[in-house]
PDB file of N, CA and C in Angstrom:
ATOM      1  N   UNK A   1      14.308  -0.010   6.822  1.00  0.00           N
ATOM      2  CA  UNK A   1      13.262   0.771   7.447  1.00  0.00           C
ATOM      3  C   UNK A   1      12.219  -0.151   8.096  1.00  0.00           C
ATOM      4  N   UNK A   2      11.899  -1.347   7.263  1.00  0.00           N
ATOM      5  CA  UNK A   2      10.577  -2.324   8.148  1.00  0.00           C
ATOM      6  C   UNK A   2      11.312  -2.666   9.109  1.00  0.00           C
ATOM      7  N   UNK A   3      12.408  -3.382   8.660  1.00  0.00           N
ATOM      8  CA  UNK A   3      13.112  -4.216   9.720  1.00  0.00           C
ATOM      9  C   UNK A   3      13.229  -3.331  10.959  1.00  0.00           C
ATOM     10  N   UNK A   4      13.523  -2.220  10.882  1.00  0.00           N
ATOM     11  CA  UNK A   4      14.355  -1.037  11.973  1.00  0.00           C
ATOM     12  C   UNK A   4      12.983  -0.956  12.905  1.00  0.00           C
ATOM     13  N   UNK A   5      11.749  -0.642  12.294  1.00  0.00           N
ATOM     14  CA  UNK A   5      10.387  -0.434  13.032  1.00  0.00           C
ATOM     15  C   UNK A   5      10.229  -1.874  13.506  1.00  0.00           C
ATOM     16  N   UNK A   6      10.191  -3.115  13.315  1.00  0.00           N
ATOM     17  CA  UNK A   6       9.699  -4.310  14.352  1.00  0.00           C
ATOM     18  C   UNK A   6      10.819  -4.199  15.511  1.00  0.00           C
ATOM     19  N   UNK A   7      12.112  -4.166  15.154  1.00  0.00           N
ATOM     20  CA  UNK A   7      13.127  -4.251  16.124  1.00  0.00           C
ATOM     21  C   UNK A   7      13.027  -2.824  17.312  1.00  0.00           C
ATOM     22  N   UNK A   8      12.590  -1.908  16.726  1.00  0.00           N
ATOM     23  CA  UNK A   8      12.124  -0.428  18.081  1.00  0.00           C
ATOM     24  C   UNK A   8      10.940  -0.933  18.410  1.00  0.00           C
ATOM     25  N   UNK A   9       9.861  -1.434  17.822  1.00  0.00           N
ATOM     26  CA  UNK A   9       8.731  -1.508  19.013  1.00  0.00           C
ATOM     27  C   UNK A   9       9.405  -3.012  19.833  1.00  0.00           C
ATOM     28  N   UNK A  10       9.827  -3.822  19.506  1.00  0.00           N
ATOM     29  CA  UNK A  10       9.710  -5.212  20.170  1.00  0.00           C
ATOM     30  C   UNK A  10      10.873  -4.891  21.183  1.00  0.00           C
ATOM     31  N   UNK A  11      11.820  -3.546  21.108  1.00  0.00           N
ATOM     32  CA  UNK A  11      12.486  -3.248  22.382  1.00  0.00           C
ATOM     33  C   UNK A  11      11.701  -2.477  23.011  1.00  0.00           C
ATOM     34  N   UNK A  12      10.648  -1.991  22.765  1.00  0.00           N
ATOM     35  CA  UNK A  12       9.842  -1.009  23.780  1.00  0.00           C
ATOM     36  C   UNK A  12       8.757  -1.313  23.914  1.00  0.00           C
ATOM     37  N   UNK A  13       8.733  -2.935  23.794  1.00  0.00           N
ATOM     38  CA  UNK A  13       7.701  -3.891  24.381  1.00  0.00           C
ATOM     39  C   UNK A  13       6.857  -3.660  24.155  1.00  0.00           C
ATOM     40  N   UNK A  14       6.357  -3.310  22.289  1.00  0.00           N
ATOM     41  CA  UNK A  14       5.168  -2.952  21.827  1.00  0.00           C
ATOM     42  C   UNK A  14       5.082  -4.116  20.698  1.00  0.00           C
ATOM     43  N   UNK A  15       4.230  -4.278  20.215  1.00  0.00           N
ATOM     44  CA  UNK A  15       4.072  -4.929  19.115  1.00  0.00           C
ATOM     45  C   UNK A  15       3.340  -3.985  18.067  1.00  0.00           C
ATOM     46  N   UNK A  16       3.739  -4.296  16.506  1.00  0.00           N
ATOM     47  CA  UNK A  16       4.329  -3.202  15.481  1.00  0.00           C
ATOM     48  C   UNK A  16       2.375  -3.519  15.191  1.00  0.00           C
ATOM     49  N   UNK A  17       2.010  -2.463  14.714  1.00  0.00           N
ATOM     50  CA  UNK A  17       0.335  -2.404  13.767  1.00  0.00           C
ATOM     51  C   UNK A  17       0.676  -2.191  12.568  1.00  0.00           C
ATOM     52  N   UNK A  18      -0.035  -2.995  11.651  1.00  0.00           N
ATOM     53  CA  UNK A  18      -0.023  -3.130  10.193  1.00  0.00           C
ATOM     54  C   UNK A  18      -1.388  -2.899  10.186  1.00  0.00           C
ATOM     55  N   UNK A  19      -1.448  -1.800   9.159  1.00  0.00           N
ATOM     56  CA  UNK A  19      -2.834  -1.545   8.417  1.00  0.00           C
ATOM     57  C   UNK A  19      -2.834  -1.405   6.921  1.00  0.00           C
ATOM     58  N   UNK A  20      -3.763  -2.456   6.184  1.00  0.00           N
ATOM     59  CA  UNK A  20      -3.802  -2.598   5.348  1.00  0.00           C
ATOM     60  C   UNK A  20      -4.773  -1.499   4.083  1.00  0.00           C
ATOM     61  N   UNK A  21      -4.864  -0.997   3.207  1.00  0.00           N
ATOM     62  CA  UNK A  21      -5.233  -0.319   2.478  1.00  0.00           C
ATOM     63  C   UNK A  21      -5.351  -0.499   0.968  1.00  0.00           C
ATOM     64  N   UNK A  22      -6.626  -0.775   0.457  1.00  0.00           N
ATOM     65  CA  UNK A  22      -6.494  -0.757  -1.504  1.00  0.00           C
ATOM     66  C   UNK A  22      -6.675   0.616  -2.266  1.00  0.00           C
ATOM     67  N   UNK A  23      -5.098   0.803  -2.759  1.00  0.00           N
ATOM     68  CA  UNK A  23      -4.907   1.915  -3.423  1.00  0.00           C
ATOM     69  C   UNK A  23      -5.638   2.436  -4.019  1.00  0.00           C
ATOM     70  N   UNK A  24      -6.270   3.089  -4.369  1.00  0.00           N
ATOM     71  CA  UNK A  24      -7.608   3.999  -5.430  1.00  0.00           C
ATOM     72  C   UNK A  24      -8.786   3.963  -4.520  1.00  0.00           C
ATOM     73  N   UNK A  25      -9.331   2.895  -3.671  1.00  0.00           N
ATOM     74  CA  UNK A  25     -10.385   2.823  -2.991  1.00  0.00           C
ATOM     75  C   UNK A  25     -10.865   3.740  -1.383  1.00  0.00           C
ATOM     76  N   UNK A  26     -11.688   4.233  -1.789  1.00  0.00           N
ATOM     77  CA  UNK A  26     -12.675   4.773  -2.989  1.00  0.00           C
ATOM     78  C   UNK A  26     -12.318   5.392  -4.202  1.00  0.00           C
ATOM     79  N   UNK A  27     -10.932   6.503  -3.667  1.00  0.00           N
ATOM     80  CA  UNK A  27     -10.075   7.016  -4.827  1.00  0.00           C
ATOM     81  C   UNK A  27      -8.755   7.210  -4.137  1.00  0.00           C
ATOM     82  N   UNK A  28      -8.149   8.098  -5.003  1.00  0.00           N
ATOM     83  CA  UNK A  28      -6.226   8.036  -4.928  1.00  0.00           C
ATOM     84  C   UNK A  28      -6.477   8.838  -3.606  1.00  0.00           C
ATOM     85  N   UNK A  29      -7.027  10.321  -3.751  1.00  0.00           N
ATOM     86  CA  UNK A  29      -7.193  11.200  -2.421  1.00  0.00           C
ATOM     87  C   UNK A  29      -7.388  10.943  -1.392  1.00  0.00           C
ATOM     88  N   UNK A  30      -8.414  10.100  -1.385  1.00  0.00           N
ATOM     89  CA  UNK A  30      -8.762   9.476   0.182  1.00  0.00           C
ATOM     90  C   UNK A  30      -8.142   8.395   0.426  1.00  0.00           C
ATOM     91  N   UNK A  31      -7.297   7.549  -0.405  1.00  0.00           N
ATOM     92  CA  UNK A  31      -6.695   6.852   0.006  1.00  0.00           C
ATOM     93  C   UNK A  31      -5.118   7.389   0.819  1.00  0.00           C
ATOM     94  N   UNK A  32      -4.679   8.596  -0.131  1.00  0.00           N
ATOM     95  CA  UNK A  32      -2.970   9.586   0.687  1.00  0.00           C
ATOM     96  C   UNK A  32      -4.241   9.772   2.293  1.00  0.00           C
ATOM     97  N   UNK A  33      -4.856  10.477   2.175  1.00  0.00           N
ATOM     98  CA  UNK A  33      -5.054  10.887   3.379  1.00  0.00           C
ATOM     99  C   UNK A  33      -5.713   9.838   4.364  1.00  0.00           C
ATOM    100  N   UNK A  34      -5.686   8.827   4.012  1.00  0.00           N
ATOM    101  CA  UNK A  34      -6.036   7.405   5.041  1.00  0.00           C
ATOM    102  C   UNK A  34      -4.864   7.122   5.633  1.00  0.00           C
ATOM    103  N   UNK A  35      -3.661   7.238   4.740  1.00  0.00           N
ATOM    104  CA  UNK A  35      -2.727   6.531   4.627  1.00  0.00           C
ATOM    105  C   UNK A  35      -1.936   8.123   6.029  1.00  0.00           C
ATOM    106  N   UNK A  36      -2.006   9.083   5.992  1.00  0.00           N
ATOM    107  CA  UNK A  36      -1.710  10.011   6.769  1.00  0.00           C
ATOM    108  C   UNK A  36      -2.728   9.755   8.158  1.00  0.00           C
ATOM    109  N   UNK A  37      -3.493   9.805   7.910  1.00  0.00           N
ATOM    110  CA  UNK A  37      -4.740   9.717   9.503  1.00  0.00           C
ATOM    111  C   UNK A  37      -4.023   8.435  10.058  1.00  0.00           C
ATOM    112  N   UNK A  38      -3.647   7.228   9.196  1.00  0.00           N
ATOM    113  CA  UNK A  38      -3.507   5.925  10.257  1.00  0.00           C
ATOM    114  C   UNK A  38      -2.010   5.977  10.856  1.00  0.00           C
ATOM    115  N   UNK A  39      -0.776   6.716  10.420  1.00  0.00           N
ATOM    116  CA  UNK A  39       0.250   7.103  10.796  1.00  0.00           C
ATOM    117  C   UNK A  39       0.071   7.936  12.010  1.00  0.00           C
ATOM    118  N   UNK A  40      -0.706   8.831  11.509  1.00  0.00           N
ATOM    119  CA  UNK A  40      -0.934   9.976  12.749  1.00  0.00           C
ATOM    120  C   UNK A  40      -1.821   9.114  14.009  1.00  0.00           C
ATOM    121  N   UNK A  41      -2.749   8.299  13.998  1.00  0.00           N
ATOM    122  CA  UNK A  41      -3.149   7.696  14.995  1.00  0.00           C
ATOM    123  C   UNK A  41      -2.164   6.555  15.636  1.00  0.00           C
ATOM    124  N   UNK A  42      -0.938   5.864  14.986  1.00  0.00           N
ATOM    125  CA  UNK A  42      -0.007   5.685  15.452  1.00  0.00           C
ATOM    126  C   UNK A  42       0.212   3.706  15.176  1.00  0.00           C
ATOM    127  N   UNK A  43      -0.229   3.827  13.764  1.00  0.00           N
ATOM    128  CA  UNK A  43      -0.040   2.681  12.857  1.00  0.00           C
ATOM    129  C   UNK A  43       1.441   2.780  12.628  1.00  0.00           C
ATOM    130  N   UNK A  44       2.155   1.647  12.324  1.00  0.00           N
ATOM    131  CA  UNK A  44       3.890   1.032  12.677  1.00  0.00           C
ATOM    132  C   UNK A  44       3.849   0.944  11.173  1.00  0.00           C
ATOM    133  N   UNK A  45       3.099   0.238  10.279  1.00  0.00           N
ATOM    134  CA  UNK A  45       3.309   0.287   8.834  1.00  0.00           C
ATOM    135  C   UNK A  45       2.257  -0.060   7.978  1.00  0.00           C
ATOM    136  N   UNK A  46       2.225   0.535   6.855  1.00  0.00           N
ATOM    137  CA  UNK A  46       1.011   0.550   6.068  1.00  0.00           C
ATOM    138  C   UNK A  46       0.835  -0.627   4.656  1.00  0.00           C
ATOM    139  N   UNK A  47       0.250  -1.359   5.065  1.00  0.00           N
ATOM    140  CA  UNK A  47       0.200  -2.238   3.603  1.00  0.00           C
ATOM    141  C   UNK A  47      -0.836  -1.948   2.289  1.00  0.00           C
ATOM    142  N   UNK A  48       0.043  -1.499   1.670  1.00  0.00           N
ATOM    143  CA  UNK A  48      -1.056  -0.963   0.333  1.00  0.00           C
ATOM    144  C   UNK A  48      -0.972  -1.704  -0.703  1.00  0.00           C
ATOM    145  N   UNK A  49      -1.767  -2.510  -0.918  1.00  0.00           N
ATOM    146  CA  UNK A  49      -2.179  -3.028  -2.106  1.00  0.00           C
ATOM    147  C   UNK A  49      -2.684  -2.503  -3.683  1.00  0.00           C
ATOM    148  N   UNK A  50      -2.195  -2.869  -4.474  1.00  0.00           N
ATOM    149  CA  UNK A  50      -2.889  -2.024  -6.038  1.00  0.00           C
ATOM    150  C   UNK A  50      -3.039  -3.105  -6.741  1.00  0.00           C
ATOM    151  N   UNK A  51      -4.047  -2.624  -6.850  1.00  0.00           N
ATOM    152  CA  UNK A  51      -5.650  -3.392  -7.051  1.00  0.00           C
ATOM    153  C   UNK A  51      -4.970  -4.215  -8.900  1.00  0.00           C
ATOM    154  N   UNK A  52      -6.012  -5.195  -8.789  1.00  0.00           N
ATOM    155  CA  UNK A  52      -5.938  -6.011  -9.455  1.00  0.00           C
ATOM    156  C   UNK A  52      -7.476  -6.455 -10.154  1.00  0.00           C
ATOM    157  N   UNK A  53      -7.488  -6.365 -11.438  1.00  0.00           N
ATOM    158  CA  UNK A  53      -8.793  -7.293 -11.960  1.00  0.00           C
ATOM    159  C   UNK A  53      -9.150  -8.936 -11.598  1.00  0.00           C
ATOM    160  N   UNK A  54      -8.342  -9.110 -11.261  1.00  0.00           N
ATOM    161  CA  UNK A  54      -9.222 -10.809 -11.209  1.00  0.00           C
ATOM    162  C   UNK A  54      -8.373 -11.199  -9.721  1.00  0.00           C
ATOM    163  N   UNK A  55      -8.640 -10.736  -8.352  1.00  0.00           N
ATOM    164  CA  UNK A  55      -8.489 -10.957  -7.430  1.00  0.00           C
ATOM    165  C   UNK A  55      -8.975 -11.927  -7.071  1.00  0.00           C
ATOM    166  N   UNK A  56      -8.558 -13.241  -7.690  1.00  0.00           N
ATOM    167  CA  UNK A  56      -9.588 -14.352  -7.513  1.00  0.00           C
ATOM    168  C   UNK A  56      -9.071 -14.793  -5.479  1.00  0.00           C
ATOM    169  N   UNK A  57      -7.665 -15.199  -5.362  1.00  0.00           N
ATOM    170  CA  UNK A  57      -7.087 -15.587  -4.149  1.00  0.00           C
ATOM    171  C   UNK A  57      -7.833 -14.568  -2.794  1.00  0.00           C
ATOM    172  N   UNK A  58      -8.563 -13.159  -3.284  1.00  0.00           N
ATOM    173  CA  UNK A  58      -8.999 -12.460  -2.035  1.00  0.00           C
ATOM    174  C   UNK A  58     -10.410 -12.717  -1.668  1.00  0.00           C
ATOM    175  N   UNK A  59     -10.891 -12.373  -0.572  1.00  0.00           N
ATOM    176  CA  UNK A  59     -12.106 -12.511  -0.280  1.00  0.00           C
ATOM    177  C   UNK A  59     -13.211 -11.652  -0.930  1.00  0.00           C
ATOM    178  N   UNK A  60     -14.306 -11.789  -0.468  1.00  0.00           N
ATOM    179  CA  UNK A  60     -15.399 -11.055  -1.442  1.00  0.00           C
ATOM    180  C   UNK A  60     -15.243  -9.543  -0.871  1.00  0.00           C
ATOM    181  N   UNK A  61     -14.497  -8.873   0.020  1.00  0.00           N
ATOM    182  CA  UNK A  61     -14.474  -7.975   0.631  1.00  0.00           C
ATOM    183  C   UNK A  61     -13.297  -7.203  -0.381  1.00  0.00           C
ATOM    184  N   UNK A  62     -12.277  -7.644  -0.284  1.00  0.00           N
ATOM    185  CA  UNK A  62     -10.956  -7.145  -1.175  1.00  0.00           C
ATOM    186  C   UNK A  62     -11.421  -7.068  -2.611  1.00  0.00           C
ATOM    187  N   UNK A  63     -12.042  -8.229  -2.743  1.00  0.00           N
ATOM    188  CA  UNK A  63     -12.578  -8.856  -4.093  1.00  0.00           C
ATOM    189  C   UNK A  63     -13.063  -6.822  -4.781  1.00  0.00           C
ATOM    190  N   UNK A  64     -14.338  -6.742  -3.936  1.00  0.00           N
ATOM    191  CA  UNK A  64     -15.268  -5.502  -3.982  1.00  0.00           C
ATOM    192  C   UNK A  64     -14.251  -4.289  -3.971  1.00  0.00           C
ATOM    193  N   UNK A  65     -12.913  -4.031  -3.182  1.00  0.00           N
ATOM    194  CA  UNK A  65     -12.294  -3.328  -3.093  1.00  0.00           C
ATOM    195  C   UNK A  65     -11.259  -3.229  -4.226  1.00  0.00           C
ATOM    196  N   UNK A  66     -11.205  -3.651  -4.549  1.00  0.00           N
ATOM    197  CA  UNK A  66     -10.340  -3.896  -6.008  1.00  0.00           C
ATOM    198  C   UNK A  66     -10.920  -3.301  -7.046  1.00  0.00           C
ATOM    199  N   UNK A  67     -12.332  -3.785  -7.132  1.00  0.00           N
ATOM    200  CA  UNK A  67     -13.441  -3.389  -8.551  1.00  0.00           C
ATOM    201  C   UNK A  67     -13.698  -2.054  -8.087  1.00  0.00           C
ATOM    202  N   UNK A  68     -13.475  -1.415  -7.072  1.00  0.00           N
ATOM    203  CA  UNK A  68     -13.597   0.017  -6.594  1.00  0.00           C
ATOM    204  C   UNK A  68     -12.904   0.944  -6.939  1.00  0.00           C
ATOM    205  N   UNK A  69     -11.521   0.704  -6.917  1.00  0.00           N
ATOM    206  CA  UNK A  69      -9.705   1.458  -6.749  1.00  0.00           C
ATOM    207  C   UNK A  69     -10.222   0.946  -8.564  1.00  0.00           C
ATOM    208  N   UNK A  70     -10.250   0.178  -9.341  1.00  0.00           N
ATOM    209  CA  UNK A  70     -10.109   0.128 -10.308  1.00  0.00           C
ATOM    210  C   UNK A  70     -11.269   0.952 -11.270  1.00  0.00           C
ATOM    211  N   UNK A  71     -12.047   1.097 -10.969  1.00  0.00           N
ATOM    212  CA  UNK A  71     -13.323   1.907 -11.216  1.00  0.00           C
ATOM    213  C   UNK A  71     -12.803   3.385 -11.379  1.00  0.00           C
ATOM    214  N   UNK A  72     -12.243   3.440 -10.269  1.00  0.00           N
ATOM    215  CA  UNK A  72     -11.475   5.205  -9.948  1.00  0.00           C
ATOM    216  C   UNK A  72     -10.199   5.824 -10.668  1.00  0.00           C
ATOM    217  N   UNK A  73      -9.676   4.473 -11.455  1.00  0.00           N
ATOM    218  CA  UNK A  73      -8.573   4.674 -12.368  1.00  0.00           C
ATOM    219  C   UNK A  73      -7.301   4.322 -11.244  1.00  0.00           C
ATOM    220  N   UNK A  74      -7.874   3.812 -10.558  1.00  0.00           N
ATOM    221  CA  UNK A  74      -6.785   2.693  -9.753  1.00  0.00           C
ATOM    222  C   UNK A  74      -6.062   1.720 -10.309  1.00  0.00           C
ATOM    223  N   UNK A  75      -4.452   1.614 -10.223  1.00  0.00           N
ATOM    224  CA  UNK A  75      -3.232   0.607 -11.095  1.00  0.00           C
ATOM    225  C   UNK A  75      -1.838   0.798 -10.217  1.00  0.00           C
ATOM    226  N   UNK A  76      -1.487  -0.109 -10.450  1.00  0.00           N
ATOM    227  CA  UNK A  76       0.003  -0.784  -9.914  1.00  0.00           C
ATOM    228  C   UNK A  76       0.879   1.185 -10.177  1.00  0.00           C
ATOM    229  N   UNK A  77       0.715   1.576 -11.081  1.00  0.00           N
ATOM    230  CA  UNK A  77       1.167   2.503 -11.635  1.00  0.00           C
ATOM    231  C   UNK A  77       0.962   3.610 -10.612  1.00  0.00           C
ATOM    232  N   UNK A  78      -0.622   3.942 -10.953  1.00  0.00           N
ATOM    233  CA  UNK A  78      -0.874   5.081  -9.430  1.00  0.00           C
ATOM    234  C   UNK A  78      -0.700   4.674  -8.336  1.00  0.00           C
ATOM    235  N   UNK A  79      -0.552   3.584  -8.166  1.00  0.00           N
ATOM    236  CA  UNK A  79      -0.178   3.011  -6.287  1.00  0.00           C
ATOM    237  C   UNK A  79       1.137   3.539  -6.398  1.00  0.00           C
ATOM    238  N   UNK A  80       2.496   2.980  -7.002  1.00  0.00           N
ATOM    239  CA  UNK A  80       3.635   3.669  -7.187  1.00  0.00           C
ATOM    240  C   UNK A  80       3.336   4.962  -6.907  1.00  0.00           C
ATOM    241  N   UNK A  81       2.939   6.002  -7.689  1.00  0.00           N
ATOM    242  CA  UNK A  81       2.767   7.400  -7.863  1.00  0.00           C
ATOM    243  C   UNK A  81       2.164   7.376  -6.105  1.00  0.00           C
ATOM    244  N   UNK A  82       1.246   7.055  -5.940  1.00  0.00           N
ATOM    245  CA  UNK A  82       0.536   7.518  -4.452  1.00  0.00           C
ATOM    246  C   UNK A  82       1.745   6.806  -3.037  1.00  0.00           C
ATOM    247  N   UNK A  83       2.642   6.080  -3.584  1.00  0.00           N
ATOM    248  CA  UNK A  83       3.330   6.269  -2.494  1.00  0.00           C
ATOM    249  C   UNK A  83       4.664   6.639  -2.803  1.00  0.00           C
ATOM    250  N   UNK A  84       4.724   7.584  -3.552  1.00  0.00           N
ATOM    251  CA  UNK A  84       6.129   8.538  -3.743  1.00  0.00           C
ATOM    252  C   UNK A  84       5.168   9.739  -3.432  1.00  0.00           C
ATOM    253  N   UNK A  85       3.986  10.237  -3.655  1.00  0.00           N
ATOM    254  CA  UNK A  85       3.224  11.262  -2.591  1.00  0.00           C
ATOM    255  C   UNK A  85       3.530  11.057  -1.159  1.00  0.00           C
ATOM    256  N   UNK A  86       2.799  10.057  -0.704  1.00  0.00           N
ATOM    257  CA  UNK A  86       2.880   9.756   0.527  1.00  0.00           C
ATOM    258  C   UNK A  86       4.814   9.923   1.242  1.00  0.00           C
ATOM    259  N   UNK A  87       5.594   9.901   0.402  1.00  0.00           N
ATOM    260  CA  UNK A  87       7.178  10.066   1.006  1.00  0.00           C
ATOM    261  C   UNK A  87       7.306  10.868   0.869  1.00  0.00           C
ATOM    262  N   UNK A  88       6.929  11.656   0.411  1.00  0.00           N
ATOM    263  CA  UNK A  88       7.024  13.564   0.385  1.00  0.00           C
ATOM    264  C   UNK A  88       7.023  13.842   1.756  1.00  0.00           C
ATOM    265  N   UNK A  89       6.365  13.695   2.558  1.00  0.00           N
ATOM    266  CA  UNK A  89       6.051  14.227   3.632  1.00  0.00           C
ATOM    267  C   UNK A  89       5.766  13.592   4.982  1.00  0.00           C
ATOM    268  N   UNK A  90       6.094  12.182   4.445  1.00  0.00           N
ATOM    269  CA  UNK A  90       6.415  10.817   5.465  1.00  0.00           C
ATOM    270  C   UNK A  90       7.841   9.746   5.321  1.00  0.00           C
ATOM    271  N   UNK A  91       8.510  10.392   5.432  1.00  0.00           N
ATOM    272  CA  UNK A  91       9.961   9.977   5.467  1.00  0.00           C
ATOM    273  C   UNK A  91      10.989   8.499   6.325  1.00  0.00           C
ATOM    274  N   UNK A  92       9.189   7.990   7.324  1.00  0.00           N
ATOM    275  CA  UNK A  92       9.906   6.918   8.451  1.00  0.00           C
ATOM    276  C   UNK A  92       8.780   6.294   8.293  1.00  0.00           C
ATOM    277  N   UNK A  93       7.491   6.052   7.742  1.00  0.00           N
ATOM    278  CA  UNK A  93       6.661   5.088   7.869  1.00  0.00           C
ATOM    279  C   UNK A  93       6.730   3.790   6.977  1.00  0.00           C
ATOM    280  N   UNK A  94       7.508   2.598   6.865  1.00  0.00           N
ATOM    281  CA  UNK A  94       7.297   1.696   6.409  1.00  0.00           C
ATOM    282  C   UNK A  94       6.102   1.314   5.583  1.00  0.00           C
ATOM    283  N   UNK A  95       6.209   0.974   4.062  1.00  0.00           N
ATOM    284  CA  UNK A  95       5.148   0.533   3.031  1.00  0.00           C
ATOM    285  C   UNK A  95       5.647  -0.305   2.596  1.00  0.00           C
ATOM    286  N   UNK A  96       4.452  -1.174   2.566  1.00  0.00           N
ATOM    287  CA  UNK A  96       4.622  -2.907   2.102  1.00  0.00           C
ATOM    288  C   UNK A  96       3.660  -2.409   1.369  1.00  0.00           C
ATOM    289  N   UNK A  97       4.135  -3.280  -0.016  1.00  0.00           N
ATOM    290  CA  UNK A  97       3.060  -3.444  -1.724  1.00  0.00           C
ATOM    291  C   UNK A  97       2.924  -4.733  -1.634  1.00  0.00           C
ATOM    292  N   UNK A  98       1.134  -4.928  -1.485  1.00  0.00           N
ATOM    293  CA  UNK A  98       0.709  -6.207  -2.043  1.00  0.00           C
ATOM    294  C   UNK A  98      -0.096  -5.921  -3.162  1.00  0.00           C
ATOM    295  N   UNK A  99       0.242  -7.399  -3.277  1.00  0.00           N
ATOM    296  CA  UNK A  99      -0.697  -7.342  -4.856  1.00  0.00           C
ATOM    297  C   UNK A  99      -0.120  -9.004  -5.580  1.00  0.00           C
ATOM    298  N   UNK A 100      -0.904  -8.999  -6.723  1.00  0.00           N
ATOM    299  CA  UNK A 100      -0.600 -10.359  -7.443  1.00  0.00           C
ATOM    300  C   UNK A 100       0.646  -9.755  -8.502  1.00  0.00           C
ATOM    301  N   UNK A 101       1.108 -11.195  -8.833  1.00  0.00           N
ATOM    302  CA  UNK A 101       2.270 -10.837  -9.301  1.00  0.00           C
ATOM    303  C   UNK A 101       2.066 -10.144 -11.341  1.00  0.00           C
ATOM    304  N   UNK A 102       1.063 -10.907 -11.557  1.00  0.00           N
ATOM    305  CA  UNK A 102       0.554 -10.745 -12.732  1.00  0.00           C
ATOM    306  C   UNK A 102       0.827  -9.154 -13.394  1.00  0.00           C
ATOM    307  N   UNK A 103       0.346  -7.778 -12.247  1.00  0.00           N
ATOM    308  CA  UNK A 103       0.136  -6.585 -12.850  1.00  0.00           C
ATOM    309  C   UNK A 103       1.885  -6.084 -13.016  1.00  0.00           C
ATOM    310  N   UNK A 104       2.548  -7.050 -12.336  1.00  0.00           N
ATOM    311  CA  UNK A 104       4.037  -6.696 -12.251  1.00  0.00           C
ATOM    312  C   UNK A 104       5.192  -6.751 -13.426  1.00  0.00           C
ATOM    313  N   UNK A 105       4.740  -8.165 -14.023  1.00  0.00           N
ATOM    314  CA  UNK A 105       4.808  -8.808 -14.831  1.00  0.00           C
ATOM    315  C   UNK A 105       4.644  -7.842 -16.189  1.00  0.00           C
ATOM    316  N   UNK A 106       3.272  -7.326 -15.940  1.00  0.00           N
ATOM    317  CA  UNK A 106       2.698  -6.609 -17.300  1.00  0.00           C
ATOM    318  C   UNK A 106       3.304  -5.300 -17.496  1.00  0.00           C
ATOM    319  N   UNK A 107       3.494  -4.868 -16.357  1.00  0.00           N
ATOM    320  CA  UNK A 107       4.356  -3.270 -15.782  1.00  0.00           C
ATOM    321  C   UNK A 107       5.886  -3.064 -16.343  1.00  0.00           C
ATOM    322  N   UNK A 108       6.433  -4.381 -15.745  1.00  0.00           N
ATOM    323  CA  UNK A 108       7.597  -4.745 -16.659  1.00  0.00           C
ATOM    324  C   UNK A 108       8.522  -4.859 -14.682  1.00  0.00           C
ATOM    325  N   UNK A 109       8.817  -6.009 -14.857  1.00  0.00           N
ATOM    326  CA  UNK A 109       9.723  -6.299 -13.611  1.00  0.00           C
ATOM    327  C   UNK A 109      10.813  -5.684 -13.231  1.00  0.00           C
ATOM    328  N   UNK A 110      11.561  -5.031 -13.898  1.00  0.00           N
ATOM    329  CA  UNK A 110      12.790  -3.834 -14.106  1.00  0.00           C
ATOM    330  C   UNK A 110      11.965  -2.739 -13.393  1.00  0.00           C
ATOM    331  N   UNK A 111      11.141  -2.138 -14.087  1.00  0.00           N
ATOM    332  CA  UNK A 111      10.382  -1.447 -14.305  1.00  0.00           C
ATOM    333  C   UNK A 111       9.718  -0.910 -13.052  1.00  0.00           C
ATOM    334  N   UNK A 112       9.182  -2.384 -12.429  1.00  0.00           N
ATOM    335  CA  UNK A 112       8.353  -2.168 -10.843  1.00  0.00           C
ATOM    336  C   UNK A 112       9.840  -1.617  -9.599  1.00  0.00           C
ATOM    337  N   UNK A 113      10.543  -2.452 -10.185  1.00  0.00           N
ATOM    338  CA  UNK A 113      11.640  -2.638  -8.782  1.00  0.00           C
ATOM    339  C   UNK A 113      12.554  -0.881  -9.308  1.00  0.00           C
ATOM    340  N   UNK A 114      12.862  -0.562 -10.042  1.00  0.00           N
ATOM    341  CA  UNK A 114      13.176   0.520 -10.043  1.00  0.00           C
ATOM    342  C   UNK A 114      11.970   1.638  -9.668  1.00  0.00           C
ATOM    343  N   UNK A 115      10.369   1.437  -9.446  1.00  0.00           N
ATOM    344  CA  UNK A 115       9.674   2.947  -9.366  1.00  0.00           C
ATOM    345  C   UNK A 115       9.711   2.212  -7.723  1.00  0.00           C
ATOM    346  N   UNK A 116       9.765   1.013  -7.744  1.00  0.00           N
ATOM    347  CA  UNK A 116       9.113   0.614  -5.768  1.00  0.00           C
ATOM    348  C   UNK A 116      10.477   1.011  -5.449  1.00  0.00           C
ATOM    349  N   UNK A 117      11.815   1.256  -5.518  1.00  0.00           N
ATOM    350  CA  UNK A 117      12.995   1.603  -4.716  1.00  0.00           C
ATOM    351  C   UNK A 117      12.860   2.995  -4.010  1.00  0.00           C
TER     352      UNK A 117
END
């Protein structure tokens, strides 16, 4: 599906938009429906991140966005959950999960790669 979206815009001489997003921030709700508005304005793929406590590698901006989504009951867990919402009813938009590897680890590595499939 990523691969399929760089290879259609770069034949129709577009270049692909990535917009990035931290899961929970402000909360889960406004984050599905960010994640719908930037599709509908005509974003190529969405990078959602779930949030992490000690975002040391991000800037003071992500940093703040993290302690936000996590505040709201934001986790690796509801990011999963918020983008099996989001495929309900978006079936072709490409999602990339960032994040540190640490919450993956704790989640259980089996575990991540079977709910991210």
């Amino acid at each position: 599906m990523l691969e399929q979206r760089f290879v259609t815009r770069r034949a129709e001489g577009r270049t692909t938009l990535v917009m990035f997003l931290t899961a929970g921030d402000p909360n889960l709700e406004t984050t599905l429906q960010l994640m719908h508005d930037l599709t509908a304005a005509g974003v190529d793929v969405i990078e959602l991140g779930y949030p992490f406590s000690d975002p040391i590698l991000d800037g003071p901006t992500l940093q703040r966005a993290n302690r936000r989504a996590l505040n709201g009951n934001g986790s690796l867990e509801a990011t999963l959950d918020l983008a099996k919402r989001f495929r309900q009813t978006d079936k072709t938009t490409p999602i990339v999960l960032m994040g540190y590897y640490h919450p993956i680890v704790a989640f259980g590595v089996t575990n991540f790669v079977d709910r991210a499939a």
